[in-house]
PDB file of N, CA and C in Angstrom:
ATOM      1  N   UNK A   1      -8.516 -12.491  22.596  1.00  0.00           N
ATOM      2  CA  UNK A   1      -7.516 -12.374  21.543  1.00  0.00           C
ATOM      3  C   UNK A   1      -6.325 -11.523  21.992  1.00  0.00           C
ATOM      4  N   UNK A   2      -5.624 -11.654  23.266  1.00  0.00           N
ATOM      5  CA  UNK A   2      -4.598 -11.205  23.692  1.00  0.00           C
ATOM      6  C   UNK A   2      -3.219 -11.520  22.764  1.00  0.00           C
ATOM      7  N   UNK A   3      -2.237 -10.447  22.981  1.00  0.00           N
ATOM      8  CA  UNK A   3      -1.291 -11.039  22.795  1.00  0.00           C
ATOM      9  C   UNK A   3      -0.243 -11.636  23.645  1.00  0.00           C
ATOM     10  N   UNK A   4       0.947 -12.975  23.674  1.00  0.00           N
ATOM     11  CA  UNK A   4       1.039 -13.342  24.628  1.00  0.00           C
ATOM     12  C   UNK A   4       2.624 -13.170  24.259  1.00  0.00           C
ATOM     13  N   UNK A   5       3.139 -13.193  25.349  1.00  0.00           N
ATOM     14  CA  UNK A   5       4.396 -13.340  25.857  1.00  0.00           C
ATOM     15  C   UNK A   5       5.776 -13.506  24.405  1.00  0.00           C
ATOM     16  N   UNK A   6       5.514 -14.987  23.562  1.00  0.00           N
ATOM     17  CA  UNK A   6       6.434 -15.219  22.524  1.00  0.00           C
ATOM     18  C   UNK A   6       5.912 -14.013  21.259  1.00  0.00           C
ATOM     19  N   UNK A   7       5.245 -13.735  21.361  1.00  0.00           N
ATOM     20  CA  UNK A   7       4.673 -12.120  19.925  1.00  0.00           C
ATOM     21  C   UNK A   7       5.358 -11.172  20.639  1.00  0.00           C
ATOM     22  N   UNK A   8       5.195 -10.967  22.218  1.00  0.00           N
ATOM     23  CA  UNK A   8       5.939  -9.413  22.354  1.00  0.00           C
ATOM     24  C   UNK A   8       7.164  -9.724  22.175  1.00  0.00           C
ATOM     25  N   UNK A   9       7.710 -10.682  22.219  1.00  0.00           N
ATOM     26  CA  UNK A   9       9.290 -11.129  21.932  1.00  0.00           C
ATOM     27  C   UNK A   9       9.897 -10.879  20.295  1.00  0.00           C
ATOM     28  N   UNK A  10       8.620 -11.261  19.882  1.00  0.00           N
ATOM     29  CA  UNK A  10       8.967 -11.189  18.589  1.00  0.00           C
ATOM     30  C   UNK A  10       8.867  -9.619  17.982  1.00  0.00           C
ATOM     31  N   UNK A  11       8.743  -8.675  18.577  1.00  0.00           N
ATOM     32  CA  UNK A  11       8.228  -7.566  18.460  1.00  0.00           C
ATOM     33  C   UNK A  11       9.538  -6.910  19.292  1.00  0.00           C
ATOM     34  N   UNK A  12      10.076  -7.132  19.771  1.00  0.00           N
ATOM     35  CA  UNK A  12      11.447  -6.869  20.728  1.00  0.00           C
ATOM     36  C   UNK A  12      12.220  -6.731  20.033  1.00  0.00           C
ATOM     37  N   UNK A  13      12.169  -8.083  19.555  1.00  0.00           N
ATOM     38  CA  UNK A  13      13.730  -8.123  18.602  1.00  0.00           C
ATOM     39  C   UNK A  13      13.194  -7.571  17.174  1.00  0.00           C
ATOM     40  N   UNK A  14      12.301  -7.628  16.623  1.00  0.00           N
ATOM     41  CA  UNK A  14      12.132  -6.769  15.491  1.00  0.00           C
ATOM     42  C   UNK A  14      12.613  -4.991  15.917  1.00  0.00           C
ATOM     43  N   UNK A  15      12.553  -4.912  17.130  1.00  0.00           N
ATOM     44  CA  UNK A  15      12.486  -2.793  17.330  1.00  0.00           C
ATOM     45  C   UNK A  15      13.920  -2.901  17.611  1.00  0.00           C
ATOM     46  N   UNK A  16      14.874  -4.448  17.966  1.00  0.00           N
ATOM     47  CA  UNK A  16      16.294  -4.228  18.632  1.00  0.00           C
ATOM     48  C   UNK A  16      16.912  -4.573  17.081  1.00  0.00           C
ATOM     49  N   UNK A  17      16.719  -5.016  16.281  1.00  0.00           N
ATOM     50  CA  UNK A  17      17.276  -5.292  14.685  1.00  0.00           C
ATOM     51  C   UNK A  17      17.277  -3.623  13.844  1.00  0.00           C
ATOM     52  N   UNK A  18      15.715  -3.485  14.083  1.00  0.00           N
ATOM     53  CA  UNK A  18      15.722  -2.023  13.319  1.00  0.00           C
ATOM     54  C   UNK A  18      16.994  -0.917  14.058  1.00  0.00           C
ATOM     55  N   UNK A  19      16.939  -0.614  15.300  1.00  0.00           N
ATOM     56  CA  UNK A  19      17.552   0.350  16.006  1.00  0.00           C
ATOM     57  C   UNK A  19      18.888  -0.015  15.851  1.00  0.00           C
ATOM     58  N   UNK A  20      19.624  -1.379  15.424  1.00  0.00           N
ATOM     59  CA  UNK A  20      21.010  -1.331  15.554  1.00  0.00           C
ATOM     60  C   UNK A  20      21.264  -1.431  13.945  1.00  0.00           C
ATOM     61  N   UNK A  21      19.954  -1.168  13.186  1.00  0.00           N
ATOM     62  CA  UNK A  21      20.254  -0.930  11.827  1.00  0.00           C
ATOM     63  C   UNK A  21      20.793   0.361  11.469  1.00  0.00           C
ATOM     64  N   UNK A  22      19.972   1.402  12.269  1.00  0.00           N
ATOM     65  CA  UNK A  22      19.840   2.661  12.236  1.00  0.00           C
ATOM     66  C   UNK A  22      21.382   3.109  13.076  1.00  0.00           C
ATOM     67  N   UNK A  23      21.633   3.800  11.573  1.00  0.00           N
ATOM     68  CA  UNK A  23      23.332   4.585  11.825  1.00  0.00           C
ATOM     69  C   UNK A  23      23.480   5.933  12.649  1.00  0.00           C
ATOM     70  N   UNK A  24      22.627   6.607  12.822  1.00  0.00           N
ATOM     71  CA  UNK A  24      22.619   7.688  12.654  1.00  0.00           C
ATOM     72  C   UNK A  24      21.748   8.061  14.516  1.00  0.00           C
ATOM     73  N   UNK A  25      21.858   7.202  15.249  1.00  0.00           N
ATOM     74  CA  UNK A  25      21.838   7.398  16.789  1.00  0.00           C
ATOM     75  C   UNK A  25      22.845   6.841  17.351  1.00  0.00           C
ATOM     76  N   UNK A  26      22.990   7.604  18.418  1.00  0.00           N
ATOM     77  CA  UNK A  26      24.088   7.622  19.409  1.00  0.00           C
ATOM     78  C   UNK A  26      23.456   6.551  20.634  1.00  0.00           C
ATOM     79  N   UNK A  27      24.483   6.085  21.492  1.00  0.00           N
ATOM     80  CA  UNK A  27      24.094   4.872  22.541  1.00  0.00           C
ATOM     81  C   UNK A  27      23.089   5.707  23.342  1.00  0.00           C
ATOM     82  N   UNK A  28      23.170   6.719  23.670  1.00  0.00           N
ATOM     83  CA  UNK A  28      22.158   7.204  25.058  1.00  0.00           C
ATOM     84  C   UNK A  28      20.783   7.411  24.347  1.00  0.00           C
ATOM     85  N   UNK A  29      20.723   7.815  22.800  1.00  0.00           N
ATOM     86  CA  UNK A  29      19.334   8.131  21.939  1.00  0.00           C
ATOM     87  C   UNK A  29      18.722   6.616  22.041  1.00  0.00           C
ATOM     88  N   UNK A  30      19.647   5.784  21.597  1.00  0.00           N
ATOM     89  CA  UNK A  30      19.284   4.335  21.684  1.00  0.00           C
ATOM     90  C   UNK A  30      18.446   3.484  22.830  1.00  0.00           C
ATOM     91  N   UNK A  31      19.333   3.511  24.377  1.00  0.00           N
ATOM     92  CA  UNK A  31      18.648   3.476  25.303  1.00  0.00           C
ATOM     93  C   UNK A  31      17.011   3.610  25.693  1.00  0.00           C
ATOM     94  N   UNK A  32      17.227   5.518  25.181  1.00  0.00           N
ATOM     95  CA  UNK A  32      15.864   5.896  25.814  1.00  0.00           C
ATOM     96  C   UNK A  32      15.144   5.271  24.991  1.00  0.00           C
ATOM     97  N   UNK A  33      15.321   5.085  23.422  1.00  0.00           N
ATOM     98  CA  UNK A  33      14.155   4.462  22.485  1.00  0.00           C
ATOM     99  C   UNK A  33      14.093   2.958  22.921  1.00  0.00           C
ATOM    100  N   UNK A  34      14.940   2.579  23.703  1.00  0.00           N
ATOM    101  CA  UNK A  34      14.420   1.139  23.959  1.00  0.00           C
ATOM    102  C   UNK A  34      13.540   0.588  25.129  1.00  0.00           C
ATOM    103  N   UNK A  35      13.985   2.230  26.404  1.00  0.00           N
ATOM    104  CA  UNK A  35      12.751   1.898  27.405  1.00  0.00           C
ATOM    105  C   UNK A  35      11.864   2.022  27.096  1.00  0.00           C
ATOM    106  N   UNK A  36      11.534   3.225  25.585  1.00  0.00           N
ATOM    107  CA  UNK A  36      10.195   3.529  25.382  1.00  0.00           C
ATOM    108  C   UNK A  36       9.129   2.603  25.265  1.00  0.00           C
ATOM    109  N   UNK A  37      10.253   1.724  23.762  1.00  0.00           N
ATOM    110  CA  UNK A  37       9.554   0.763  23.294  1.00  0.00           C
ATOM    111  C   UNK A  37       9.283  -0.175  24.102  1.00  0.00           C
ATOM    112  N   UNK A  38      10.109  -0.837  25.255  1.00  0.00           N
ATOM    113  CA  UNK A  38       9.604  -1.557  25.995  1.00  0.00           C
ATOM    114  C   UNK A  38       8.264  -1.534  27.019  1.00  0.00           C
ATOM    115  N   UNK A  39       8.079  -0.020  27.284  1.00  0.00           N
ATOM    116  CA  UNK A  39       7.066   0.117  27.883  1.00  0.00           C
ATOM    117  C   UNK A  39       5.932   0.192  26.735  1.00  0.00           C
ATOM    118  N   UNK A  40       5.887   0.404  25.566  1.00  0.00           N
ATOM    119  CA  UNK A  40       4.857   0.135  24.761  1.00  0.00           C
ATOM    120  C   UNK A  40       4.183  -0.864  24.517  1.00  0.00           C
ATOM    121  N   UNK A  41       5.157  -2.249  24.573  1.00  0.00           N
ATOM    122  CA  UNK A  41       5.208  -3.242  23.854  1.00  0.00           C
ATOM    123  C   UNK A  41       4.535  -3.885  25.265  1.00  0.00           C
ATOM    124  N   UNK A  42       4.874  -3.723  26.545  1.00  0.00           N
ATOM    125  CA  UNK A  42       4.752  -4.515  27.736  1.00  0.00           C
ATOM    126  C   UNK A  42       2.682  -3.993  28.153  1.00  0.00           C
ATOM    127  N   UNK A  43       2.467  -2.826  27.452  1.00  0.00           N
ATOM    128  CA  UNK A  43       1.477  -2.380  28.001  1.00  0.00           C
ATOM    129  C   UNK A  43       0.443  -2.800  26.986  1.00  0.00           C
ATOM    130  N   UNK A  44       0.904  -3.661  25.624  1.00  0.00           N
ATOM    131  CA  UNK A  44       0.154  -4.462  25.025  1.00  0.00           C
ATOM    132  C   UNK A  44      -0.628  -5.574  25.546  1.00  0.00           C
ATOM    133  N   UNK A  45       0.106  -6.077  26.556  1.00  0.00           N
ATOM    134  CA  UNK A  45      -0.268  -6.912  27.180  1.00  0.00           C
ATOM    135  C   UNK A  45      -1.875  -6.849  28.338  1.00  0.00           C
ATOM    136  N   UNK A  46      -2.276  -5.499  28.480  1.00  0.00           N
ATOM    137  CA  UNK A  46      -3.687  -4.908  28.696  1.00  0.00           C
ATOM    138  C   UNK A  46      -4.429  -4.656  27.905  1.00  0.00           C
ATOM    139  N   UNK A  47      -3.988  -4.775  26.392  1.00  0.00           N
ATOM    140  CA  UNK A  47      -5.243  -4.664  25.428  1.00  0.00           C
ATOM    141  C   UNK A  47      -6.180  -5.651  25.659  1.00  0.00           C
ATOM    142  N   UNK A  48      -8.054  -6.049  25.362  1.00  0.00           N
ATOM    143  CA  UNK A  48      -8.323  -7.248  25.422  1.00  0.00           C
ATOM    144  C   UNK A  48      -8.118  -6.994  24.066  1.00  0.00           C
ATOM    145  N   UNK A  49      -8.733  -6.165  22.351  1.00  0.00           N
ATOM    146  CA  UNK A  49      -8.785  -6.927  21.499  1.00  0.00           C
ATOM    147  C   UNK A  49      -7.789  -6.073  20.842  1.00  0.00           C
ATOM    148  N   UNK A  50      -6.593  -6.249  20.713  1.00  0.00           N
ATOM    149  CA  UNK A  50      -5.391  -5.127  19.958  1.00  0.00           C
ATOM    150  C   UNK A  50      -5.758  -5.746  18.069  1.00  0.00           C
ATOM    151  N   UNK A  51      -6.095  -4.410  17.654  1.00  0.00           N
ATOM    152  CA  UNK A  51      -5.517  -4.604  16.251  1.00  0.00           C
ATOM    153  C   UNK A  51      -4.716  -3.796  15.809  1.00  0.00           C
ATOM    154  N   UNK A  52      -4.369  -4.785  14.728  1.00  0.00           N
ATOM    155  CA  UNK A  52      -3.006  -3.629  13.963  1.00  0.00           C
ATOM    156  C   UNK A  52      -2.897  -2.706  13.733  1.00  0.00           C
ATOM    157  N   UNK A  53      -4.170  -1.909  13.074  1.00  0.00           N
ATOM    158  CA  UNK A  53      -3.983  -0.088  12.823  1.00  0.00           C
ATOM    159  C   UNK A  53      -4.159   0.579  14.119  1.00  0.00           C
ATOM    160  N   UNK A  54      -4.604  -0.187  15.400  1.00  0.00           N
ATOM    161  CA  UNK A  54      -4.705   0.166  16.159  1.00  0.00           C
ATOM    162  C   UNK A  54      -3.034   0.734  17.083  1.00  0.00           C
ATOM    163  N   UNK A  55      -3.107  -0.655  16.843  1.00  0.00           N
ATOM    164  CA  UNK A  55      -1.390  -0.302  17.389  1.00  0.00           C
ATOM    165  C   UNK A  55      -0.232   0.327  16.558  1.00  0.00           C
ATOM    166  N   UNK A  56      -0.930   0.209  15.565  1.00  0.00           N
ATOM    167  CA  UNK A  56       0.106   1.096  14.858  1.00  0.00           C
ATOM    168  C   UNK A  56      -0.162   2.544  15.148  1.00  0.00           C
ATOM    169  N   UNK A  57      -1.406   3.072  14.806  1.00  0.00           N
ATOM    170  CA  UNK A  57      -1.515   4.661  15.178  1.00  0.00           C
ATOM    171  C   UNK A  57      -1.375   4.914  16.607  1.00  0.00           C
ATOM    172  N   UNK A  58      -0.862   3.891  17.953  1.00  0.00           N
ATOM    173  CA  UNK A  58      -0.996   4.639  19.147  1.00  0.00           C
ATOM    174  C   UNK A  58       0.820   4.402  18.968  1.00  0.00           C
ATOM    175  N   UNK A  59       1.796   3.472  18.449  1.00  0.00           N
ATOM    176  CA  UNK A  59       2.930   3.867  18.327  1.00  0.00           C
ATOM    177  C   UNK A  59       3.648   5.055  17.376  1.00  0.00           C
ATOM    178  N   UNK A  60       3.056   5.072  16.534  1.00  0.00           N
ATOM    179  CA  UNK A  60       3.219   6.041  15.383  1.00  0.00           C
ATOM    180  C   UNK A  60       2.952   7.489  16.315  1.00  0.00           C
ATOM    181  N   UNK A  61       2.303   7.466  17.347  1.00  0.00           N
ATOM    182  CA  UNK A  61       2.123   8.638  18.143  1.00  0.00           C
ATOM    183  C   UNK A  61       3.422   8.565  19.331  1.00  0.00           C
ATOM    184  N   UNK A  62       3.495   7.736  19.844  1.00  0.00           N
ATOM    185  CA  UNK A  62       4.258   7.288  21.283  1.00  0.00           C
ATOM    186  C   UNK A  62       5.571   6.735  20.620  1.00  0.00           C
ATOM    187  N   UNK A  63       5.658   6.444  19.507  1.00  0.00           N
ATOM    188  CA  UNK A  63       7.579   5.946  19.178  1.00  0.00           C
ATOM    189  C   UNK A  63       7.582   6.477  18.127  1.00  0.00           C
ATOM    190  N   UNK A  64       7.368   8.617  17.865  1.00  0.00           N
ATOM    191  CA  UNK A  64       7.912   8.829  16.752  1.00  0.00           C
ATOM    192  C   UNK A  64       9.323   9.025  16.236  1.00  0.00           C
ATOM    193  N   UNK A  65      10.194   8.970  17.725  1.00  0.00           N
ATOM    194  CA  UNK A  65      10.964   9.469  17.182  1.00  0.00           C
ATOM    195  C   UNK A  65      11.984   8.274  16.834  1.00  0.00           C
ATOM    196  N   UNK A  66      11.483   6.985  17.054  1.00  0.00           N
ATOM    197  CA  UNK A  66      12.044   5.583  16.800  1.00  0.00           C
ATOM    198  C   UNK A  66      11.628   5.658  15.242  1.00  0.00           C
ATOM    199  N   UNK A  67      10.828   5.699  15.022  1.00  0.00           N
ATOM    200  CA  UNK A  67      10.324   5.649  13.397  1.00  0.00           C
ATOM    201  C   UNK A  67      10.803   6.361  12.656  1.00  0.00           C
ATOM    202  N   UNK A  68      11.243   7.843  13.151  1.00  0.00           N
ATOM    203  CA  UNK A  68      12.113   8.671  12.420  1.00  0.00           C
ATOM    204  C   UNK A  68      13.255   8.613  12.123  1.00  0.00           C
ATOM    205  N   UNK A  69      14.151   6.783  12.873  1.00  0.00           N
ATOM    206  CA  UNK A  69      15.233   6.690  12.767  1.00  0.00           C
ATOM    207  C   UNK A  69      15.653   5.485  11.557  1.00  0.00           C
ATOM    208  N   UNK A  70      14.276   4.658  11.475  1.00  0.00           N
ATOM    209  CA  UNK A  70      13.595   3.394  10.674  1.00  0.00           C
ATOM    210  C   UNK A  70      14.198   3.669   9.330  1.00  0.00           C
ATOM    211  N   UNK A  71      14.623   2.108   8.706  1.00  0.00           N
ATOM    212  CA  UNK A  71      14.919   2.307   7.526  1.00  0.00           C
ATOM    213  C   UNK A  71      13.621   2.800   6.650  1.00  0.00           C
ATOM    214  N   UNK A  72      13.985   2.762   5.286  1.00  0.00           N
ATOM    215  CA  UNK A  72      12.582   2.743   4.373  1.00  0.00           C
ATOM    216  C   UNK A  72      11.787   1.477   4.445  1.00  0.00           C
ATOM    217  N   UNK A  73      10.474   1.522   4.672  1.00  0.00           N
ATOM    218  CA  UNK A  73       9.643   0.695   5.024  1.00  0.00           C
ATOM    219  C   UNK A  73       9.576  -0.109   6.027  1.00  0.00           C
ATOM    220  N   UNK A  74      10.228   0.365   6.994  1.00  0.00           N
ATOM    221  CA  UNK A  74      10.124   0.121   8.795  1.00  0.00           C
ATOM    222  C   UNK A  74       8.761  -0.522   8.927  1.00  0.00           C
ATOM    223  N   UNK A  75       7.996   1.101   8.912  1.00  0.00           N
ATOM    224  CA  UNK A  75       6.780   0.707   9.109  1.00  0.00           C
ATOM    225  C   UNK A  75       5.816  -0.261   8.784  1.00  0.00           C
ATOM    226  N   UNK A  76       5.938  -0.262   7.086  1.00  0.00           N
ATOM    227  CA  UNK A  76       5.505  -1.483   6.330  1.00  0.00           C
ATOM    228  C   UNK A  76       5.915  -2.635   7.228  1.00  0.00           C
ATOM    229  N   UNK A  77       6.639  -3.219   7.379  1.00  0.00           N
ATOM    230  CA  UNK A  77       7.360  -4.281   8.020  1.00  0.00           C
ATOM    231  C   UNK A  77       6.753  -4.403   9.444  1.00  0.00           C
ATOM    232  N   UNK A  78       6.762  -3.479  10.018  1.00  0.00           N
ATOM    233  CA  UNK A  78       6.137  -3.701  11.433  1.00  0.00           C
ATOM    234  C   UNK A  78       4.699  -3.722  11.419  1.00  0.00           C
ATOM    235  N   UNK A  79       4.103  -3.566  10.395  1.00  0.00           N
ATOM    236  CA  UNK A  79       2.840  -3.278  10.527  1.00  0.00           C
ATOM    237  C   UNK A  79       2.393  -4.909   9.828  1.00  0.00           C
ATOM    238  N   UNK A  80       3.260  -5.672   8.641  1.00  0.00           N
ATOM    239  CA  UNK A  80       2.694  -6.847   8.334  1.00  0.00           C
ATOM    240  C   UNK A  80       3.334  -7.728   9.755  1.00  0.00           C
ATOM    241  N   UNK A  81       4.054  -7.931  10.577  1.00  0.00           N
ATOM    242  CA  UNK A  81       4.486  -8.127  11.426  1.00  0.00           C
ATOM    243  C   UNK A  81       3.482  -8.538  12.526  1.00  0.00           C
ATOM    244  N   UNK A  82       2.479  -7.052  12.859  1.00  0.00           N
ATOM    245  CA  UNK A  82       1.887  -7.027  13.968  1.00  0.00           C
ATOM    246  C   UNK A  82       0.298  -7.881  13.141  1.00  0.00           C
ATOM    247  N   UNK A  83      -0.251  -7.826  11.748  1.00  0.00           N
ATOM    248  CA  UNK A  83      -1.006  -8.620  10.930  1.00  0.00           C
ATOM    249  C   UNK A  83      -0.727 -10.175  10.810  1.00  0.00           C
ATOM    250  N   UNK A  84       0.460 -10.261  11.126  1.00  0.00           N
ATOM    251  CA  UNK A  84       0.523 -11.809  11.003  1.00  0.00           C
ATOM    252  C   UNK A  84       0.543 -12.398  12.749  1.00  0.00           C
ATOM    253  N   UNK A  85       0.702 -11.890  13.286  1.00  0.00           N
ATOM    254  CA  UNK A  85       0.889 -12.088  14.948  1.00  0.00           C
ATOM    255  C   UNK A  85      -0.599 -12.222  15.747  1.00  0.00           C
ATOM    256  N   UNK A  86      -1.368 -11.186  15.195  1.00  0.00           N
ATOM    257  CA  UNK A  86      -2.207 -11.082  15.768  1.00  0.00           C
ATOM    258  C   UNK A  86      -3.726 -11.542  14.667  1.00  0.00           C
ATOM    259  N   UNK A  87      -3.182 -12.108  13.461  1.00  0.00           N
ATOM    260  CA  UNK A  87      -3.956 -12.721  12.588  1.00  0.00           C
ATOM    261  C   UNK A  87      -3.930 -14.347  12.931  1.00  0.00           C
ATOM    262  N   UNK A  88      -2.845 -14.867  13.551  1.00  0.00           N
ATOM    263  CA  UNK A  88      -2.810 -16.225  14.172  1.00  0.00           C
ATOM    264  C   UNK A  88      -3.021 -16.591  15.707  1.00  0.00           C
ATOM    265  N   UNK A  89      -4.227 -15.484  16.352  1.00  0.00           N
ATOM    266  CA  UNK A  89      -4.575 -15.885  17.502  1.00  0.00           C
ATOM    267  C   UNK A  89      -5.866 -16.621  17.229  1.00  0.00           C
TER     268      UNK A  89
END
């Protein structure tokens, strides 16, 4: 029950929508939150069975300070996101 290639995509552009939502970072804050996330998102790809609270509490640890930039209900959103992605493997 991996996730494959078109979900981390979809998970890309969900963290590149939120971050150019978010007013209140500067281009270089931006950057670093996007290598972060990319290395988060790329190292999904070694889970064998990823679930959602799973991945949510190891980003919620490793991209807080992306979440701290999140509209209201970011999280909500990313979290039915990663439930529907990984509910259709």
């Amino acid at each position: 029950m991996k996730l494959k290639d078109p979900d981390l995509m979809d998970f890309f552009k969900w963290f590149e929508n939120a971050l150019n939502r978010a007013p209140r970072v500067d281009k270089r804050q931006k950057m670093r939150m996007r290598r972060k996330i990319r290395d988060e998102i790329y190292l999904l790809l070694t889970w064998e069975k990823p679930t959602p609270s799973g991945i949510m509490s190891r980003w919620e640890e490793r991209l807080a300070d992306v979440f701290k930039v999140l509209n209201y209900g970011g999280k909500d959103d990313l979290l039915k996101l990663l439930i529907k992605k990984i509910g259709q493997q």
